[in-house]
C-alpha atoms as a PDB file:
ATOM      1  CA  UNK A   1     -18.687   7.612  -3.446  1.00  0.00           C
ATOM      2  CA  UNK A   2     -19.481   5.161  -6.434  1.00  0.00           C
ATOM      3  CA  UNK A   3     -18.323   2.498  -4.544  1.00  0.00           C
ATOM      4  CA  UNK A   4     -20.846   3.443  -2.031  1.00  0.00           C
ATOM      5  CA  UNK A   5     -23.525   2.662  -4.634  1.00  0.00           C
ATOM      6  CA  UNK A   6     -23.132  -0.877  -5.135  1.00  0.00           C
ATOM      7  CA  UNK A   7     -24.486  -1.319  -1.411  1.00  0.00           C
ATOM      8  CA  UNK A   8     -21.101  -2.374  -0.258  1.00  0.00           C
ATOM      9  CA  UNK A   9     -20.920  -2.013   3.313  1.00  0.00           C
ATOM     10  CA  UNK A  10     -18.821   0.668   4.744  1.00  0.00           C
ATOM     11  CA  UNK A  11     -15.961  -1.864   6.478  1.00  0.00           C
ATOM     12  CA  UNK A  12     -15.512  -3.705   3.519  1.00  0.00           C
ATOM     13  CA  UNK A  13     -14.062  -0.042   1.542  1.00  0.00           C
ATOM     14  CA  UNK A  14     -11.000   1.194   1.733  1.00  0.00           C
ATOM     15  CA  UNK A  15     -11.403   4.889   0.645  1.00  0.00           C
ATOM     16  CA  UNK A  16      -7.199   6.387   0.781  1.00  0.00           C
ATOM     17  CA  UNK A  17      -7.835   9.371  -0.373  1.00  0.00           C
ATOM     18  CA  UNK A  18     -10.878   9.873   2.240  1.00  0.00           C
ATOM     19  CA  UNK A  19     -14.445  10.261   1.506  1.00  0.00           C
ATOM     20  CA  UNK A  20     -17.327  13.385   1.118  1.00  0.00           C
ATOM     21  CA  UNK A  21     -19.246  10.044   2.959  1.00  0.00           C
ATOM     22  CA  UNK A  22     -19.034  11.858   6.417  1.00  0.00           C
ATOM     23  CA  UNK A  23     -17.339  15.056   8.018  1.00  0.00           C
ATOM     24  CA  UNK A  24     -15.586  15.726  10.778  1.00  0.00           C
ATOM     25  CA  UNK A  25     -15.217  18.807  12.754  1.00  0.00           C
ATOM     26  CA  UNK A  26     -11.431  20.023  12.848  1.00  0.00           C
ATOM     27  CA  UNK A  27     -11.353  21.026  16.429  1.00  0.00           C
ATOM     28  CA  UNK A  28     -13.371  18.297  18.730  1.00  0.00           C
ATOM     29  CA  UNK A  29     -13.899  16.062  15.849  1.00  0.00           C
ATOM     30  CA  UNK A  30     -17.246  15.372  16.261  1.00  0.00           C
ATOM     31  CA  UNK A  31     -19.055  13.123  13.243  1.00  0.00           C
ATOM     32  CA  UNK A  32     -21.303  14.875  10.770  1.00  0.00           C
ATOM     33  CA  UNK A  33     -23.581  13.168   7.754  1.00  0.00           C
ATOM     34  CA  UNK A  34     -23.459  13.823   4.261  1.00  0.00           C
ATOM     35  CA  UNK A  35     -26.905  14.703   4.606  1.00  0.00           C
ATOM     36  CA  UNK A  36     -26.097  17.535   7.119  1.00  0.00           C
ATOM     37  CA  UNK A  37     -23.100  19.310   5.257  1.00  0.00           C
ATOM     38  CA  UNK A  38     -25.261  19.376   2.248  1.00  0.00           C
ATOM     39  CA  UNK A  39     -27.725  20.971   3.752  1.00  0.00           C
ATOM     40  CA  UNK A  40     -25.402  24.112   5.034  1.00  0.00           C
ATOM     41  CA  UNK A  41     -23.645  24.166   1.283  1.00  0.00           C
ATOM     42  CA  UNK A  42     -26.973  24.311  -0.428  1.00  0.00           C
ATOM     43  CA  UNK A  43     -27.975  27.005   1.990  1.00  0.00           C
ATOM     44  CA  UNK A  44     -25.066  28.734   0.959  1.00  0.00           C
ATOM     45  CA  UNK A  45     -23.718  28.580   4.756  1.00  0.00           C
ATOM     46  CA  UNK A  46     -19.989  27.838   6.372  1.00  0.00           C
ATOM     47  CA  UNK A  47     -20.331  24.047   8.015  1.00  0.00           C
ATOM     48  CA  UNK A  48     -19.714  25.142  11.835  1.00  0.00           C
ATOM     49  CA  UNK A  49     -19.195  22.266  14.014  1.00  0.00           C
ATOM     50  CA  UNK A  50     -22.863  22.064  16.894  1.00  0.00           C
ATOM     51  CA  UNK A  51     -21.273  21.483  19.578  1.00  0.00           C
ATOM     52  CA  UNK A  52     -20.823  24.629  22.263  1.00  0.00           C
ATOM     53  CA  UNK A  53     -17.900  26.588  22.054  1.00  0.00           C
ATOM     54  CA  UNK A  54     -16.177  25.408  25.462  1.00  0.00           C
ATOM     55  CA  UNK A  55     -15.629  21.761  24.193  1.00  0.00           C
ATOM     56  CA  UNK A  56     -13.670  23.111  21.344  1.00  0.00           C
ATOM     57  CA  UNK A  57      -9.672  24.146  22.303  1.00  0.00           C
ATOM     58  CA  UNK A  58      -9.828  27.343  19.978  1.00  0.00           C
ATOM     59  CA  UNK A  59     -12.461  29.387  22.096  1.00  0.00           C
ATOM     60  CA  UNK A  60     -10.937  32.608  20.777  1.00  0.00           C
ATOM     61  CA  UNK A  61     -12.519  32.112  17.453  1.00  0.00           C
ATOM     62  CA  UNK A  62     -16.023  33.859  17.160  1.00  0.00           C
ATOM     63  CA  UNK A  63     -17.150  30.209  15.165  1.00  0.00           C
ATOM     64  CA  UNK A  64     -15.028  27.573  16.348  1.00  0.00           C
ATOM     65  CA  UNK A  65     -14.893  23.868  14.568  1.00  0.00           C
ATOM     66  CA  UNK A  66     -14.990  24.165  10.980  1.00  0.00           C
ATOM     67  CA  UNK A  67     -16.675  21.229   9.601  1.00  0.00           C
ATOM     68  CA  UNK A  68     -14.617  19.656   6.990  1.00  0.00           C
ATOM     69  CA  UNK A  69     -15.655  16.575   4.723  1.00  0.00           C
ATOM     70  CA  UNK A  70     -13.106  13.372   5.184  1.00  0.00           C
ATOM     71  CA  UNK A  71     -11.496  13.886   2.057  1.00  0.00           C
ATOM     72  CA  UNK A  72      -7.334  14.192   1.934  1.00  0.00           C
ATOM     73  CA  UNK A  73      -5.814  16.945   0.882  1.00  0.00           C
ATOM     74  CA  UNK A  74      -1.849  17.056  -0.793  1.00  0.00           C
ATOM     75  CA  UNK A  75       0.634  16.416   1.929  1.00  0.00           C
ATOM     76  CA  UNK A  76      -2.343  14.848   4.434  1.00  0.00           C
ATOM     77  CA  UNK A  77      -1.554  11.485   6.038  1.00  0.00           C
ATOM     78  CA  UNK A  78      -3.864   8.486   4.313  1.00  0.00           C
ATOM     79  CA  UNK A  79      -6.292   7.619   6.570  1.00  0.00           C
ATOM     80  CA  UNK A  80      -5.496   4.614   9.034  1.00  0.00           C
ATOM     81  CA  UNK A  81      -7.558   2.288   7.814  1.00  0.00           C
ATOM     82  CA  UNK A  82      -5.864   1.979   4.164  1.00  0.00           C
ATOM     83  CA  UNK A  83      -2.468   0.833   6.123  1.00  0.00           C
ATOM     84  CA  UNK A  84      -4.374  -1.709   8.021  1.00  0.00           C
ATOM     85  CA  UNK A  85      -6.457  -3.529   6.052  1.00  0.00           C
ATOM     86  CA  UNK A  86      -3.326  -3.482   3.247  1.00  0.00           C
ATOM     87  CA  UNK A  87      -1.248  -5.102   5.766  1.00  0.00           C
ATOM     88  CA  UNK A  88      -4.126  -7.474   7.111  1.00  0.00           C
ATOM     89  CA  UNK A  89      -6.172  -8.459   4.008  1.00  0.00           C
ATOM     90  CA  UNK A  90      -3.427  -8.682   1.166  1.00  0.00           C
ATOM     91  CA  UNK A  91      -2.233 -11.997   2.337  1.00  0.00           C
ATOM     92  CA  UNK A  92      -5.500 -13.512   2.769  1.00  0.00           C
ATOM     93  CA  UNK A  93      -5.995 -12.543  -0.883  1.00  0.00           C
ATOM     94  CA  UNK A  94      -7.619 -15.325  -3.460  1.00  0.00           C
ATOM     95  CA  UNK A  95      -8.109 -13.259  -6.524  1.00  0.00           C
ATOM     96  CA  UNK A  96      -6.751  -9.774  -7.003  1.00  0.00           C
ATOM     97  CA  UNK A  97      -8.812  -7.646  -9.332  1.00  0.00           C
ATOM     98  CA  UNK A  98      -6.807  -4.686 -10.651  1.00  0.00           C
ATOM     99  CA  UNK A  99      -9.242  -1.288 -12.207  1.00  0.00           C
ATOM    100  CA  UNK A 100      -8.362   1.870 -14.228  1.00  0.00           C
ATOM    101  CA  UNK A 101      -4.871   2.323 -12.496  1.00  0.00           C
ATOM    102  CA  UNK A 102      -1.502   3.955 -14.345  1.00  0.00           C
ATOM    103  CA  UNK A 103       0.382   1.951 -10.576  1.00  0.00           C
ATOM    104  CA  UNK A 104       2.773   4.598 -10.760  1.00  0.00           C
ATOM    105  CA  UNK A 105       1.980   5.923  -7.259  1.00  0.00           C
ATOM    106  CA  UNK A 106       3.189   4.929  -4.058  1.00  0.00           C
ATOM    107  CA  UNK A 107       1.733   3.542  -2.018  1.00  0.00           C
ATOM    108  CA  UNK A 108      -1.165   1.971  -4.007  1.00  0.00           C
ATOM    109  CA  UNK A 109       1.777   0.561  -6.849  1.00  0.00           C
ATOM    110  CA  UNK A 110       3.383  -2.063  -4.526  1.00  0.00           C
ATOM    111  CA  UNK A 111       0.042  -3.220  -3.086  1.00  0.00           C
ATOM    112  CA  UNK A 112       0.082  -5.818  -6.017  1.00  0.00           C
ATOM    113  CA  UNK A 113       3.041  -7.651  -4.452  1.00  0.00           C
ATOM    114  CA  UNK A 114       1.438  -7.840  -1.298  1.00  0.00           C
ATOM    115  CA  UNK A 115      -0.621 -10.845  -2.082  1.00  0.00           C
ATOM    116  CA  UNK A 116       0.812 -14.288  -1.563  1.00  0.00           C
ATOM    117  CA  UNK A 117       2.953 -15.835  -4.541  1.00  0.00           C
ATOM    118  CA  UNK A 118       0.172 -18.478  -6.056  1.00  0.00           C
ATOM    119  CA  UNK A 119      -2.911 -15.445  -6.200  1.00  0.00           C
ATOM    120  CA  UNK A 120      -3.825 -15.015  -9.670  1.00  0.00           C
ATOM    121  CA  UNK A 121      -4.076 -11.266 -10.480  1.00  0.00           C
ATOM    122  CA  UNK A 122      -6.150  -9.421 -13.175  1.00  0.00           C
ATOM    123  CA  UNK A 123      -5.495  -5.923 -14.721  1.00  0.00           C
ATOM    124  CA  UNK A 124      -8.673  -4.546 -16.668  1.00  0.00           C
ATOM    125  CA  UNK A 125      -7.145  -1.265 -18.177  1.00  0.00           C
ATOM    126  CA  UNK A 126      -7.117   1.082 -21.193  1.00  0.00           C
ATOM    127  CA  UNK A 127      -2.968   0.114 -21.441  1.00  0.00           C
ATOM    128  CA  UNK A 128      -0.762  -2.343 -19.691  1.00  0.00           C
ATOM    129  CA  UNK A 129       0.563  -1.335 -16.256  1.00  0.00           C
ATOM    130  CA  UNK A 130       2.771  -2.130 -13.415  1.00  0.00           C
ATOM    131  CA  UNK A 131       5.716  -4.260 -15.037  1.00  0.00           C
ATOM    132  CA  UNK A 132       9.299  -3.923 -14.229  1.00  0.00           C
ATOM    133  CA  UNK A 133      11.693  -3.612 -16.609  1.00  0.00           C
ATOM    134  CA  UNK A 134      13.328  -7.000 -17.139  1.00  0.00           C
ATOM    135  CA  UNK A 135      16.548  -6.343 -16.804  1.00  0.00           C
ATOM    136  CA  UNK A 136      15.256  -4.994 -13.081  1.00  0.00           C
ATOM    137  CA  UNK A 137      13.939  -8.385 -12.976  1.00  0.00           C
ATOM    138  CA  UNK A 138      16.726 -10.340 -13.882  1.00  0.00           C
ATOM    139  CA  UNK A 139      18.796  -8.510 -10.982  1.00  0.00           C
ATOM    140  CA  UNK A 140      16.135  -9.410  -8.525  1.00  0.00           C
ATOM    141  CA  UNK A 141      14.807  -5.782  -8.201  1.00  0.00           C
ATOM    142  CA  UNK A 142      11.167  -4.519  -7.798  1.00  0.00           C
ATOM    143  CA  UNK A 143       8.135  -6.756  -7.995  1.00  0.00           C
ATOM    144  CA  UNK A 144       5.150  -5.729 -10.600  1.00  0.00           C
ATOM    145  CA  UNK A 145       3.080  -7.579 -13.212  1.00  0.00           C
ATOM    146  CA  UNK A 146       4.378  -9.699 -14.743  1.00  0.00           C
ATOM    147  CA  UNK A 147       2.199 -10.901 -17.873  1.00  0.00           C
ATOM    148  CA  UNK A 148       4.186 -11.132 -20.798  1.00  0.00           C
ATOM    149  CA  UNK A 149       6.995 -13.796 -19.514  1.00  0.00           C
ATOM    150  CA  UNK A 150       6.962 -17.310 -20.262  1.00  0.00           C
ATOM    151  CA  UNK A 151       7.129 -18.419 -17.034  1.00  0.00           C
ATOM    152  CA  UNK A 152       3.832 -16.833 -15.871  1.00  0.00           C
ATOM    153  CA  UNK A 153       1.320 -18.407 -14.446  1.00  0.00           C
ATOM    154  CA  UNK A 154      -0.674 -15.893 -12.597  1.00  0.00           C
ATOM    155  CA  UNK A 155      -1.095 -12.617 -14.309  1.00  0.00           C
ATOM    156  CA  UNK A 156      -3.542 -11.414 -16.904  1.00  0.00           C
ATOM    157  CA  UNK A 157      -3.963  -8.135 -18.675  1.00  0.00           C
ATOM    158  CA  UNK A 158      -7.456  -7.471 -19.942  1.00  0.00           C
ATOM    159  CA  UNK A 159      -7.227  -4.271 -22.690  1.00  0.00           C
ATOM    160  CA  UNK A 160     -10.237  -2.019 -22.888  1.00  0.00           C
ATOM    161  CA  UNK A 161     -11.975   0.302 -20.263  1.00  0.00           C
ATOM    162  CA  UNK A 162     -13.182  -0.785 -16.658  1.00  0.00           C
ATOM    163  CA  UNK A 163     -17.205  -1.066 -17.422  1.00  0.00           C
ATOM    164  CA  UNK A 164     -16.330  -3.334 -20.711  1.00  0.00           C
ATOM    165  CA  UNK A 165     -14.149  -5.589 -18.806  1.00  0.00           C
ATOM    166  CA  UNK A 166     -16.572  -5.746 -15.093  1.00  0.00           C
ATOM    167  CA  UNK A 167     -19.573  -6.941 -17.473  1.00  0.00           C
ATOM    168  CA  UNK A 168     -17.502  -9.401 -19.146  1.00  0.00           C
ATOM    169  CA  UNK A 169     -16.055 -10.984 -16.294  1.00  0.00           C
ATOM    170  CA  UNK A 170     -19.805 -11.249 -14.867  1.00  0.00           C
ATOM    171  CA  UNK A 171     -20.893 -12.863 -17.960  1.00  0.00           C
ATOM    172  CA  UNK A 172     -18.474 -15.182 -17.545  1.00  0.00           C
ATOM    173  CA  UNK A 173     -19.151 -15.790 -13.890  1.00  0.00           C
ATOM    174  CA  UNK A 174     -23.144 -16.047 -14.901  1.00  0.00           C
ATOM    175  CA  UNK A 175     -23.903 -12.116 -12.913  1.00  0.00           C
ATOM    176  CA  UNK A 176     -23.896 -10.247 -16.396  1.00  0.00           C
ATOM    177  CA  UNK A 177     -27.770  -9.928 -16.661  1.00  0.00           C
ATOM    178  CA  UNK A 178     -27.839  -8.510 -12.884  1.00  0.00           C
ATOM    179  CA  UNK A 179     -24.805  -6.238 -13.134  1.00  0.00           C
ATOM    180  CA  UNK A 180     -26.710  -4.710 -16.407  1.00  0.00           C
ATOM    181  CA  UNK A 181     -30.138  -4.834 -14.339  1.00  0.00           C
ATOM    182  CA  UNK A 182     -28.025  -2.758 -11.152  1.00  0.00           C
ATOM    183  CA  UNK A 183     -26.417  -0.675 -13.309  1.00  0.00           C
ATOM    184  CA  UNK A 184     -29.433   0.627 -15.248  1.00  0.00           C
ATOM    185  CA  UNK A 185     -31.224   1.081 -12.238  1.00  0.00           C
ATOM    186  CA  UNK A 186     -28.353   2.877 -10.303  1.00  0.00           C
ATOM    187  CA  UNK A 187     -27.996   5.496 -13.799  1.00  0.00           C
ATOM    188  CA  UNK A 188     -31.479   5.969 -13.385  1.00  0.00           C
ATOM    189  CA  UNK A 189     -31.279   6.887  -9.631  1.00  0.00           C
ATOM    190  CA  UNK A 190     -28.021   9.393 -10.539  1.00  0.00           C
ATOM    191  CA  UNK A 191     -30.013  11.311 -12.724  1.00  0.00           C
ATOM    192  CA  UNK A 192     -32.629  12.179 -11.066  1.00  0.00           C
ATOM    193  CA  UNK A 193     -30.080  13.244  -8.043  1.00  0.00           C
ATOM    194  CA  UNK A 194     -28.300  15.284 -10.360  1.00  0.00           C
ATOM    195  CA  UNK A 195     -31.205  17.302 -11.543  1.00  0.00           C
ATOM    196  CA  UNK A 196     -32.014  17.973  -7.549  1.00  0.00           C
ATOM    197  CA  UNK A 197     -28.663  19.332  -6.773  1.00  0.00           C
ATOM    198  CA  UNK A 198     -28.495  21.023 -10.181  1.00  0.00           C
ATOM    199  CA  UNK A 199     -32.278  22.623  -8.924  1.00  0.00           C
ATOM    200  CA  UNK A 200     -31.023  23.233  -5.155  1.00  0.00           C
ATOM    201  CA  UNK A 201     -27.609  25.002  -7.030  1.00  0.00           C
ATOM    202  CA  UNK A 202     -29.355  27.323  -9.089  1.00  0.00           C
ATOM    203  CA  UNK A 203     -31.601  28.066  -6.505  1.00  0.00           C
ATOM    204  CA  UNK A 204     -28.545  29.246  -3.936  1.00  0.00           C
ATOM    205  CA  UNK A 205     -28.145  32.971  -3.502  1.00  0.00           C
ATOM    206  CA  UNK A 206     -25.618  34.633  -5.214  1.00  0.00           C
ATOM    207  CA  UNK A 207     -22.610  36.778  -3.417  1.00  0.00           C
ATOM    208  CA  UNK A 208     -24.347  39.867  -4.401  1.00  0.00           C
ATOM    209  CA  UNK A 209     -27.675  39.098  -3.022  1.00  0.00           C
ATOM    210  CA  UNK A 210     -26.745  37.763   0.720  1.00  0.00           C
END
């Protein structure tokens, strides 16, 4: 969702391990809104799909279509979209930009070596990550990170957490004053959505009073 609220556009983020963006009913699969499941949660209600019961294949139940948001669950496929794009935009890839990652897990560890040979890549984390052990390397297994030979040319490690390193590579870039402005404004705009839900939450009937 954060990446939502930088105004990226919605075909330009990949979002593997789905999204509380939309909903989908598990029967027909028709499209819901954030806006719509949040109503029936605050309202203390089970999201039921809208459409009528004969478009959905499990008439029997009394409420067919449960509304579930596009998130995945452990052992759910990723969605389509992440295998796609990976295997479409990697090798157009100028500059690869590495966040707050331990690239331990498959499949998002090997995405590094997707990107052609010559793209420079940068790692802006709390410790270094994603290097194969060099004897690995010497027997021409595995791919990684590879900062710390001599013989790079590409790969940087930046230590220190992901909101130091963003605003220093927009000062550098000449963005740091608008990144701080955005930010600000965006903390600002959290806050005050926080203290509605927190109102709408407290204001939700209990189990003992429905």
């Amino acid at each position: 969702m954060l990446e939502r609220r930088t105004g990226l556009p919605g075909e330009k983020i990949v979002e593997a391990h789905g999204t509380f963006h939309s909903s989908h009913c598990l029967d027909c699969h028709k499209e819901f809104t954030i806006e719509w499941i949040k109503e029936k949660v605050f309202a203390g209600e089970t999201p039921f799909c809208t459409e009528p019961s004969e478009k959905h294949e499990d008439v029997l139940l009394p409420n067919p279509g449960l509304v579930k948001p596009d998130i995945v669950f452990f052992g759910e496929s990723l969605p389509s979209k992440f295998f796609q794009r990976a295997e479409e935009d990697f090798p157009q890839c100028d500059l690869l930009i590495i966040l707050g990652t331990s690239l331990v897990v498959q499949p998002f560890s090997t995405l590094v070596d997707r990107v052609p040979p010559t793209t420079p890549r940068i790692l802006i984390n709390n410790q270094r990550a994603g290097q194969v052990h060099p004897f690995m390397r010497m027997l021409g297994i595995g791919g990684g990170l590879d900062y710390e030979s001599e013989d790079n040319v590409r790969d940087v490690f930046w230590e220190g957490s992901c909101d130091d390193g963003c605003q220093l590579l927009a000062d550098l870039l000449g963005w740091g004053d608008e990144l701080k402005s955005l930010v600000a404004s965006e903390h600002e705009t959290l806050e005050s959505e926080i203290d509605d839900i927190t109102a709408k939450l407290a204001a939700m009937p209990s189990g003992d009073e429905k």
